[in-house]
Protein backbone atom coordinates (compact mmCIF):
# COMPACT_ATOMS: atom_id res chain seq x y z
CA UNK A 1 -67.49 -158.81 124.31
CA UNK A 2 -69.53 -158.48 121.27
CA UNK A 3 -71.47 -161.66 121.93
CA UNK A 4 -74.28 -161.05 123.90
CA UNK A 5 -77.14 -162.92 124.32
CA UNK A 6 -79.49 -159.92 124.31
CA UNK A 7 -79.78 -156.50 124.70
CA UNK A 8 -82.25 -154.38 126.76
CA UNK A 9 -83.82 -152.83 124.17
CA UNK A 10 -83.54 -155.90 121.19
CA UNK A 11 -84.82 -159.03 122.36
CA UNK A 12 -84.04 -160.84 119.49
CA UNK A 13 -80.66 -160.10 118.88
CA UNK A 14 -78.83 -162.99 118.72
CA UNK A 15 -80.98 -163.87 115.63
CA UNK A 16 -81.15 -160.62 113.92
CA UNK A 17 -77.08 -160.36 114.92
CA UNK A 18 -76.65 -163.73 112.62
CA UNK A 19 -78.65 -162.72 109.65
CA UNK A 20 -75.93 -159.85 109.84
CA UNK A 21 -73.40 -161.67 109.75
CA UNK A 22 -74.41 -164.00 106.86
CA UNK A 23 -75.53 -160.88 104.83
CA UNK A 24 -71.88 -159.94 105.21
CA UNK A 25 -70.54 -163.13 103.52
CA UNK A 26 -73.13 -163.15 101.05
CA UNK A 27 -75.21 -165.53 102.51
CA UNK A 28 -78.94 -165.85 103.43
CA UNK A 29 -80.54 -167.58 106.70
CA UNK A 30 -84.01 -167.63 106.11
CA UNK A 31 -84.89 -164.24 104.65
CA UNK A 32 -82.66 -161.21 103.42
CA UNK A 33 -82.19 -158.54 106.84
CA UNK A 34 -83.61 -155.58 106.70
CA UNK A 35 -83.41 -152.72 109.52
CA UNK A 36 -86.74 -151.34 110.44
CA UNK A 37 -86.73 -148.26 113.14
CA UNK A 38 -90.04 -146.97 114.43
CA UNK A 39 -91.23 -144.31 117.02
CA UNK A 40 -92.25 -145.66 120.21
CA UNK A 41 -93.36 -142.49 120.80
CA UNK A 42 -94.28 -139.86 118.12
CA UNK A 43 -94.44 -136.71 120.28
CA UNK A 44 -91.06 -137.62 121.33
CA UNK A 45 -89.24 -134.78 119.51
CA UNK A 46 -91.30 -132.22 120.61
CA UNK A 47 -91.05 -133.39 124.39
CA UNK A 48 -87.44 -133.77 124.51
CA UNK A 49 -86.58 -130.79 122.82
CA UNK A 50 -83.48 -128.62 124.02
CA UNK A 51 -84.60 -125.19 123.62
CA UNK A 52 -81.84 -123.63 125.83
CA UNK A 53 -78.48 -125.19 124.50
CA UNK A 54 -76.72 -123.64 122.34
CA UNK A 55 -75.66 -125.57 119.37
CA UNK A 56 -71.90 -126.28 119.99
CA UNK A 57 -72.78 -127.47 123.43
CA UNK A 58 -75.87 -129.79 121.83
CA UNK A 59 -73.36 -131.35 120.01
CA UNK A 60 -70.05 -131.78 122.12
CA UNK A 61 -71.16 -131.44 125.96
CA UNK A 62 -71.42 -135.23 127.19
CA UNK A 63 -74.24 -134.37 129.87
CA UNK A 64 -76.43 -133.13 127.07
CA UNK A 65 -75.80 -135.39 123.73
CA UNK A 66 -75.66 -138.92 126.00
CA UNK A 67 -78.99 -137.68 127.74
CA UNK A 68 -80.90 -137.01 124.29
CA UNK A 69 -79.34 -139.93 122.75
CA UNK A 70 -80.00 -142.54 125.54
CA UNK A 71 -83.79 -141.50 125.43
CA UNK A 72 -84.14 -141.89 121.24
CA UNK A 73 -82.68 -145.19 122.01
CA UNK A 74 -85.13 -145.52 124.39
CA UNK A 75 -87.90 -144.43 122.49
CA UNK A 76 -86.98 -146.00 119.28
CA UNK A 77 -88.99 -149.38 117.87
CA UNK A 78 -85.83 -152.00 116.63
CA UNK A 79 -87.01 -154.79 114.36
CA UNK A 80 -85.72 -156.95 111.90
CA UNK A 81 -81.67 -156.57 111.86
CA UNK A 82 -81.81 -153.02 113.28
CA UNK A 83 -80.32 -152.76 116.59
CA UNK A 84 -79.34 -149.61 119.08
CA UNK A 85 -76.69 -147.90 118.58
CA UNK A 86 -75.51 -144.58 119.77
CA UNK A 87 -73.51 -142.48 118.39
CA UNK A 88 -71.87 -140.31 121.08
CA UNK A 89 -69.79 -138.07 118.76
CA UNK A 90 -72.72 -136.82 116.39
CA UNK A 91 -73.59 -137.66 112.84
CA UNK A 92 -74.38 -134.31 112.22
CA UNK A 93 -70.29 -133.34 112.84
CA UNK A 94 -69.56 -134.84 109.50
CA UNK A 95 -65.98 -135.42 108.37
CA UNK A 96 -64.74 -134.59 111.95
CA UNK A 97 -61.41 -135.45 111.06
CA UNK A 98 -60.65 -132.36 108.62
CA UNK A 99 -61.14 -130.50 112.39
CA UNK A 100 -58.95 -132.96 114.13
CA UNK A 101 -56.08 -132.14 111.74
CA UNK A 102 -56.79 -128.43 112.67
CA UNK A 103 -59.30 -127.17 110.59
CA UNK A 104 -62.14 -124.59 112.70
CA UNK A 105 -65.61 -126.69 113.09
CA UNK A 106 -68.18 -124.09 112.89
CA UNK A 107 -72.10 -124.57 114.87
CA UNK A 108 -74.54 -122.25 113.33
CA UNK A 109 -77.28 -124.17 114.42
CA UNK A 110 -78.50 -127.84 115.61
CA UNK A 111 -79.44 -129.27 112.25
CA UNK A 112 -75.75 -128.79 110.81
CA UNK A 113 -71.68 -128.21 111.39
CA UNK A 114 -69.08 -127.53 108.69
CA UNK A 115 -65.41 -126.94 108.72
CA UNK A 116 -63.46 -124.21 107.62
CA UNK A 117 -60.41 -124.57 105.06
CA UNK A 118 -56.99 -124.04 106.24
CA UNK A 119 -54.43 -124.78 103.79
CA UNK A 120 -54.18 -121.36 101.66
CA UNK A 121 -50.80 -123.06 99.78
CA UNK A 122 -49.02 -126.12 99.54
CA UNK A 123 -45.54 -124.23 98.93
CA UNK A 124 -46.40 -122.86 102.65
CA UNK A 125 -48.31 -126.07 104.14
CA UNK A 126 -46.55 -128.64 106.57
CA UNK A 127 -47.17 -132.12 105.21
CA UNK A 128 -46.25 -133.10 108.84
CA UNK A 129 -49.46 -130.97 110.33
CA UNK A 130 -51.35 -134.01 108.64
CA UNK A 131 -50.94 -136.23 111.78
CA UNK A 132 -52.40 -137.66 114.75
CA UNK A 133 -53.15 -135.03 117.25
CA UNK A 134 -53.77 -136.01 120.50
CA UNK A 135 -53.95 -132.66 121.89
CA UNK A 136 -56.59 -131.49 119.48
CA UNK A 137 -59.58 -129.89 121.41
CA UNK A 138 -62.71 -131.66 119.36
CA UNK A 139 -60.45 -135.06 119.28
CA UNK A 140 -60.43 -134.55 123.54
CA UNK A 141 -63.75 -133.68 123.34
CA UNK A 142 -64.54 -136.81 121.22
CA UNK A 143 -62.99 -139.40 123.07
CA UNK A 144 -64.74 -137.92 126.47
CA UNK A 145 -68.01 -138.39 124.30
CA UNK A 146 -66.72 -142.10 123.26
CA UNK A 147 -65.67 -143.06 126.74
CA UNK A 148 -68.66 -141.39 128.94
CA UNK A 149 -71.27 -143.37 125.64
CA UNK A 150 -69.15 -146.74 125.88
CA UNK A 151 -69.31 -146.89 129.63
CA UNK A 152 -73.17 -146.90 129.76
CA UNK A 153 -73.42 -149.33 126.71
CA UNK A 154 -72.99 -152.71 127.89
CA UNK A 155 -76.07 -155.38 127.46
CA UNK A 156 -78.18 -152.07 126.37
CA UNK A 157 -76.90 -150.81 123.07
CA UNK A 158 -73.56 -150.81 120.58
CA UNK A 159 -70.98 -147.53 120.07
CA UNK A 160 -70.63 -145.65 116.66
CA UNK A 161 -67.56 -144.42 115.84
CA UNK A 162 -67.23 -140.76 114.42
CA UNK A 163 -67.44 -139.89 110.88
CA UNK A 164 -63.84 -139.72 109.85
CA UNK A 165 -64.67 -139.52 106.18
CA UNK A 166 -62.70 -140.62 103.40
CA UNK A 167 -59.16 -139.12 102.66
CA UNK A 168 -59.85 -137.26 99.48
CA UNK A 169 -63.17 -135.50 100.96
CA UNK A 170 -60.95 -134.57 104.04
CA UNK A 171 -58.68 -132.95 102.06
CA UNK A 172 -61.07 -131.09 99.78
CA UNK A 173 -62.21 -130.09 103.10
CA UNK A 174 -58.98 -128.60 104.25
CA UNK A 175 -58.12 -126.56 101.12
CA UNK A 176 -61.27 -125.97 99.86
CA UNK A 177 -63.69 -127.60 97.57
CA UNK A 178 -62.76 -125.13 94.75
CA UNK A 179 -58.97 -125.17 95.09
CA UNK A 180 -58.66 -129.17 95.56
CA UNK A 181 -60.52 -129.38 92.19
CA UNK A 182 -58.33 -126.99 90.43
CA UNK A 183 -55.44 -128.90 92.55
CA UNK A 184 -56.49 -132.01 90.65
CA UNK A 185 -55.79 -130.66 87.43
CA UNK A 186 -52.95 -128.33 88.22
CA UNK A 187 -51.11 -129.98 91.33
CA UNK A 188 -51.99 -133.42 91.55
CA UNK A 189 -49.16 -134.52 93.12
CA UNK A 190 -49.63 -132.24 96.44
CA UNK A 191 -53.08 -133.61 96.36
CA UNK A 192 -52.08 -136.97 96.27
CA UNK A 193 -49.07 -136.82 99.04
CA UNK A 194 -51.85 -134.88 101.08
CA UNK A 195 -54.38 -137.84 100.74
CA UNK A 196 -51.56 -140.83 101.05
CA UNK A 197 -50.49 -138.56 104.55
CA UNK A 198 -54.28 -138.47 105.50
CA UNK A 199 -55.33 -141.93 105.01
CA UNK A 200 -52.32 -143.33 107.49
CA UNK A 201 -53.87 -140.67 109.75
CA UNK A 202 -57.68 -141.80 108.85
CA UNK A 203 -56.57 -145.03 109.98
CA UNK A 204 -54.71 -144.07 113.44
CA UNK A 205 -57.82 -142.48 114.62
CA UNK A 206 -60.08 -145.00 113.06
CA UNK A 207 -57.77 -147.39 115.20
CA UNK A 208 -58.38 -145.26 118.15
CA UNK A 209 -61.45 -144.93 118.60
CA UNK A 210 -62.22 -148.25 118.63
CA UNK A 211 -59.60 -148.79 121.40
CA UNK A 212 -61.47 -146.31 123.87
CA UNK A 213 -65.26 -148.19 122.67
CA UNK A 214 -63.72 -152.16 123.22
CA UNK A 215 -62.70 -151.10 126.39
CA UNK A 216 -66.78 -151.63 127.41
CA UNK A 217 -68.32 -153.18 124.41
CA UNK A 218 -67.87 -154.68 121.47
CA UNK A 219 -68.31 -155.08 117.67
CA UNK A 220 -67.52 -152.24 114.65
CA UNK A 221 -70.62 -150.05 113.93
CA UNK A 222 -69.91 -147.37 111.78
CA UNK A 223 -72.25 -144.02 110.52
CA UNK A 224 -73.90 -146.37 108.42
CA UNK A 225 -75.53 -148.38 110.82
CA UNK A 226 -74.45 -151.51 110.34
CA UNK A 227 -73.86 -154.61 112.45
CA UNK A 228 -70.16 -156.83 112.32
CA UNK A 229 -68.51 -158.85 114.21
CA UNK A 230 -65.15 -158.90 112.73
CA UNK A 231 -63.32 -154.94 111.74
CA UNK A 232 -65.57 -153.08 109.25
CA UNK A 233 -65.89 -149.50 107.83
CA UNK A 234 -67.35 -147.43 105.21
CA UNK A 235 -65.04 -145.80 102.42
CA UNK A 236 -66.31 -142.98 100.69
CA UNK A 237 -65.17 -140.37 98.53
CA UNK A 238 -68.20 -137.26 97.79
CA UNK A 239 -65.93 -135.06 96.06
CA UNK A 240 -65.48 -137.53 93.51
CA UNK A 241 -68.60 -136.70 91.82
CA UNK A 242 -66.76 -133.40 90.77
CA UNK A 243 -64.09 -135.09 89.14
CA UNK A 244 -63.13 -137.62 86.06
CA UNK A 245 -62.54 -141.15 86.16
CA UNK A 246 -59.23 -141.04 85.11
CA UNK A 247 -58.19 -138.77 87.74
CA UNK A 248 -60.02 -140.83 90.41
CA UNK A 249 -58.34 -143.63 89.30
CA UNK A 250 -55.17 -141.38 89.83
CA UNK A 251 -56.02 -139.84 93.04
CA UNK A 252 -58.77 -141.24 94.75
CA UNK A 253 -57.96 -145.04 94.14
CA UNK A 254 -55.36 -145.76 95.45
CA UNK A 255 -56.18 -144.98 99.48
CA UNK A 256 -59.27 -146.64 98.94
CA UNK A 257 -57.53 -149.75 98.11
CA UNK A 258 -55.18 -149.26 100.87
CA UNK A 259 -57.87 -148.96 103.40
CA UNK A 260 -59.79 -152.27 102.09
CA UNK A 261 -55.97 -154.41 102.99
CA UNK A 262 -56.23 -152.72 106.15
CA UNK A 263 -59.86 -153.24 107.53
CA UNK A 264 -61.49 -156.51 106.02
CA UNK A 265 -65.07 -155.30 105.79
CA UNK A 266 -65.76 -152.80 103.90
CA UNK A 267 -68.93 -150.75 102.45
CA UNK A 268 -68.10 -147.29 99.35
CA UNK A 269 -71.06 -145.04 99.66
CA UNK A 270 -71.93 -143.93 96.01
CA UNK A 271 -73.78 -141.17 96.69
CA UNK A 272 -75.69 -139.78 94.02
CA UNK A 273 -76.03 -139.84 89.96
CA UNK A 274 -72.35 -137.72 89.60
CA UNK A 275 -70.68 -141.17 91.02
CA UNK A 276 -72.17 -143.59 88.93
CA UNK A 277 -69.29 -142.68 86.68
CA UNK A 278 -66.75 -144.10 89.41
CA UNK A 279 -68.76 -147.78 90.13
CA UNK A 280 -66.88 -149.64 87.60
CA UNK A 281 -63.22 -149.21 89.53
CA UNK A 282 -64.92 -149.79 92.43
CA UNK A 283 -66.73 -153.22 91.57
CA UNK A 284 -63.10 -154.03 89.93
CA UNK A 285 -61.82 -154.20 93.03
CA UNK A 286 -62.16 -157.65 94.20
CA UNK A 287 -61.74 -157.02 98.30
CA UNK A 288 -64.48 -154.50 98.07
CA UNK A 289 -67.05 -156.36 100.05
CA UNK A 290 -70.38 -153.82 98.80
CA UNK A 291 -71.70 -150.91 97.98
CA UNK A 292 -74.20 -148.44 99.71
CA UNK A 293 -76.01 -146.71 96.85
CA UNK A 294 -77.91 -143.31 97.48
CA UNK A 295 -79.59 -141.66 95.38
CA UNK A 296 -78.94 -138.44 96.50
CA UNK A 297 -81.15 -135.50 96.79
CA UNK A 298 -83.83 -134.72 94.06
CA UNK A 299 -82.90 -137.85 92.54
CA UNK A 300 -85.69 -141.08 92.08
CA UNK A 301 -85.99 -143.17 94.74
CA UNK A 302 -84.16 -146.15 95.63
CA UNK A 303 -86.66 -148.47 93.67
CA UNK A 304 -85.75 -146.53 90.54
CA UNK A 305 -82.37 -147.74 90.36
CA UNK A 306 -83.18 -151.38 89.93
CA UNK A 307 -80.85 -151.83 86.84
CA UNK A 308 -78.12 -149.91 88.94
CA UNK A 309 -78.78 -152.15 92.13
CA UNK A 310 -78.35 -155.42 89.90
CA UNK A 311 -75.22 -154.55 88.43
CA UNK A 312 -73.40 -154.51 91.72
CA UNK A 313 -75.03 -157.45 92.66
CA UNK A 314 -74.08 -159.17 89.55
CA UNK A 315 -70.35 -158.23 90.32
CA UNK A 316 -70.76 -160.09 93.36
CA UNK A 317 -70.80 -157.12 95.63
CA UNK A 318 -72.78 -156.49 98.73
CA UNK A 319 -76.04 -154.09 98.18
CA UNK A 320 -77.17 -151.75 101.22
CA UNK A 321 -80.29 -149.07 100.52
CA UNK A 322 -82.42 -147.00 102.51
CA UNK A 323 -85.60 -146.80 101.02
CA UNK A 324 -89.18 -145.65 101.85
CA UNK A 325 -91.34 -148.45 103.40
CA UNK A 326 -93.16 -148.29 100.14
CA UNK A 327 -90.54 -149.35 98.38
CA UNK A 328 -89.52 -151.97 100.35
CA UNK A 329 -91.79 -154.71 98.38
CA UNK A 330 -90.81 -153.90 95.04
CA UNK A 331 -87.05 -154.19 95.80
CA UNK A 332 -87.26 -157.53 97.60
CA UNK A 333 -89.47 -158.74 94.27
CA UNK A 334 -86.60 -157.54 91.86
CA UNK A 335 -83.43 -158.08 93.45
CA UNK A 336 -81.32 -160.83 94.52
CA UNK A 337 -82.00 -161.81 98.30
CA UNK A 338 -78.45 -163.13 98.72
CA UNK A 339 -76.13 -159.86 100.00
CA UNK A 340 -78.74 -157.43 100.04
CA UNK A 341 -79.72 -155.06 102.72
CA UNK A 342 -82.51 -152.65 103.05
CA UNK A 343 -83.15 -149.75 105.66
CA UNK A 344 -86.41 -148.24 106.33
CA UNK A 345 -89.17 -146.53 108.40
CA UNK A 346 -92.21 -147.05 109.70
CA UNK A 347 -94.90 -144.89 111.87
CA UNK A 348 -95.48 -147.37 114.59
CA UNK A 349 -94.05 -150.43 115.74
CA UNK A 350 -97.13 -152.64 114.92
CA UNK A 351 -96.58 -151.48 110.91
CA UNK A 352 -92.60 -152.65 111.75
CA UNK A 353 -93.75 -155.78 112.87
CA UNK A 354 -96.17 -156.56 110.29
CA UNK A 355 -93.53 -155.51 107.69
CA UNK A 356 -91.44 -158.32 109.24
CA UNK A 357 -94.11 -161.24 109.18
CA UNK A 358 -95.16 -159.93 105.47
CA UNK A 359 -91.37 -160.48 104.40
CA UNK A 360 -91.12 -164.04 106.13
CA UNK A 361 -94.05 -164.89 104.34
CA UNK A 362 -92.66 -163.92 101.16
CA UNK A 363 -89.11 -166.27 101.95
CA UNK A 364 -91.24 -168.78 104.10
């Protein structure tokens, strides 16, 4: 199913879908990809906006978040290796599975959602409550959103799955940021029974929502945006910049290797300067296919991390960035084309297209 010739809204797919898929084994065509997105439109925000939903419903009632998301696809400039995708369970309803394993998903407004801790004691807690829930309301609600978005999608644009998170964050998430920490220090081994019982549950719902999406469409998109053919997924651990090496090592670790021997693409999303201390037992481990690096907020830019950038690539791990369109030159010009992948912006889909023709001359 995943092998179409185009789409209605990327004309050159087949091409841009190969440079993916050489970029994934570390290969190079004829230039490295990058994904360039542009505004067809640039009042299209202000048109389209949805002053009379309230935020729970912008985010979970199919009618109104396939509606505004079909039209951004629709409005949206793809070139290079970018490609539509929709999203139909929201980015902004991050580490949705802490609320499918019970835990209250709060909407203050449209910009942001949260969930709320649950587990006041492990002496108390159910391990068992960590399971697949089919009866959970936002996991009905999801799959609704996944099935109504997948239906639509053929020959026009791919499915995103939710983001489940990683195992460790999820749990942070259900006890509390400041009790898992203390956890880690204290009561390590409740934390890491909670995260082993997690990650099998990460993976039945990672498993199931890609059963309701192949059911109309192919290929494994995940929050990050990027295109595979074969079973792929990000890995990612934020809470880890609050802890010590030696205790990710401990407790972090060991699910992350367990979900790279289950899904054979995968992408750890270092986010910030507080996880640079975790990137060496991450490029140690040799199924790791790359690394998304983010600077993180008030931190340089992405071409200020140059040194950081070549160390993973001189692991032999993948390298995916979102940078500013600025920045895009000076990255090309210092990195290794081979397995490296840059995201970016521009005002108009002219300035996307002559981005393109400016990198081909570079690699031509």
């Amino acid at each position: 199913m995943s092998r179409l010739k185009s789409l209605k809204y990327k004309e050159n797919w087949p091409q841009a879908r190969r440079r993916m898929e050489a970029w994934w084994r570390g290969r190079i065509i004829d230039r490295p990809p990058i994904m360039i997105t542009a505004p067809r439109d640039k009042s299209f925000e202000e048109q389209h906006e949805e002053t009379e939903v309230s935020p729970e419903d912008y985010f979970t009632k199919p009618e109104i978040v396939l509606t505004r998301m079909k039209k951004r696809i629709k409005n949206t400039y793809w070139a290079g290796e970018a490609f539509p995708v929709m999203r139909p369970v929201p980015g902004k309803i991050v580490a949705i599975l802490a609320s499918y394993l019970g835990s209250p998903r709060k909407y203050p407004n449209k910009e942001t959602t949260w969930s709320e801790p649950i587990i006041e004691s492990w002496e108390e807690w159910d391990m068992e409550q960590l399971s697949f829930n089919s009866k959970n309301e936002l996991w009905k609600i999801s799959r609704k959103l996944l099935k109504k978005g997948s239906k639509d999608a053929k020959n026009k644009y791919y499915i995103g799955i939710p983001d489940l998170n990683g195992p460790s964050e999820i749990v942070s998430r259900l006890r509390g940021t400041d009790r898992f920490l203390k956890d880690v220090i204290r009561n390590p081994n409740y934390i890491k029974k909670a995260i082993r019982r997690v990650n099998y549950t990460w993976f039945r719902y990672w498993q199931a929502c890609h059963g309701i999406v192949h059911q109309y469409v192919g290929g494994y998109v995940f929050w990050m945006g990027i295109w595979s053919d074969t079973p792929a997924t990000d890995l990612q651990s934020d809470v880890s910049c609050m802890i010590s090496p030696k205790s990710f090592k401990k407790i972090v670790l060991p699910a992350i290797k367990k979900q790279i021997r289950w899904i054979p693409r995968t992408i750890y999303h270092l986010d910030g300067p507080d996880a640079i201390k975790h990137l060496d037992s991450l490029l140690s481990i040799d199924e790791l296919d790359g690394i998304q690096w983010v600077p993180g907020a008030g931190a340089s830019p992405a071409s200020s991390w140059i040194s950081l950038l070549k160390k993973i690539q001189e692991a032999g791990k993948l390298v995916y960035i979102s940078a500013k369109k600025g920045e895009v030159g000076k990255l090309l010009s210092q990195l290794n084309p081979k397995g490296l992948l840059i995201k970016t912006e521009c005002d108009s889909p002219k300035e996307a297209d002559d981005m393109i023709e400016s990198i081909k001359r570079r690699y031509g």
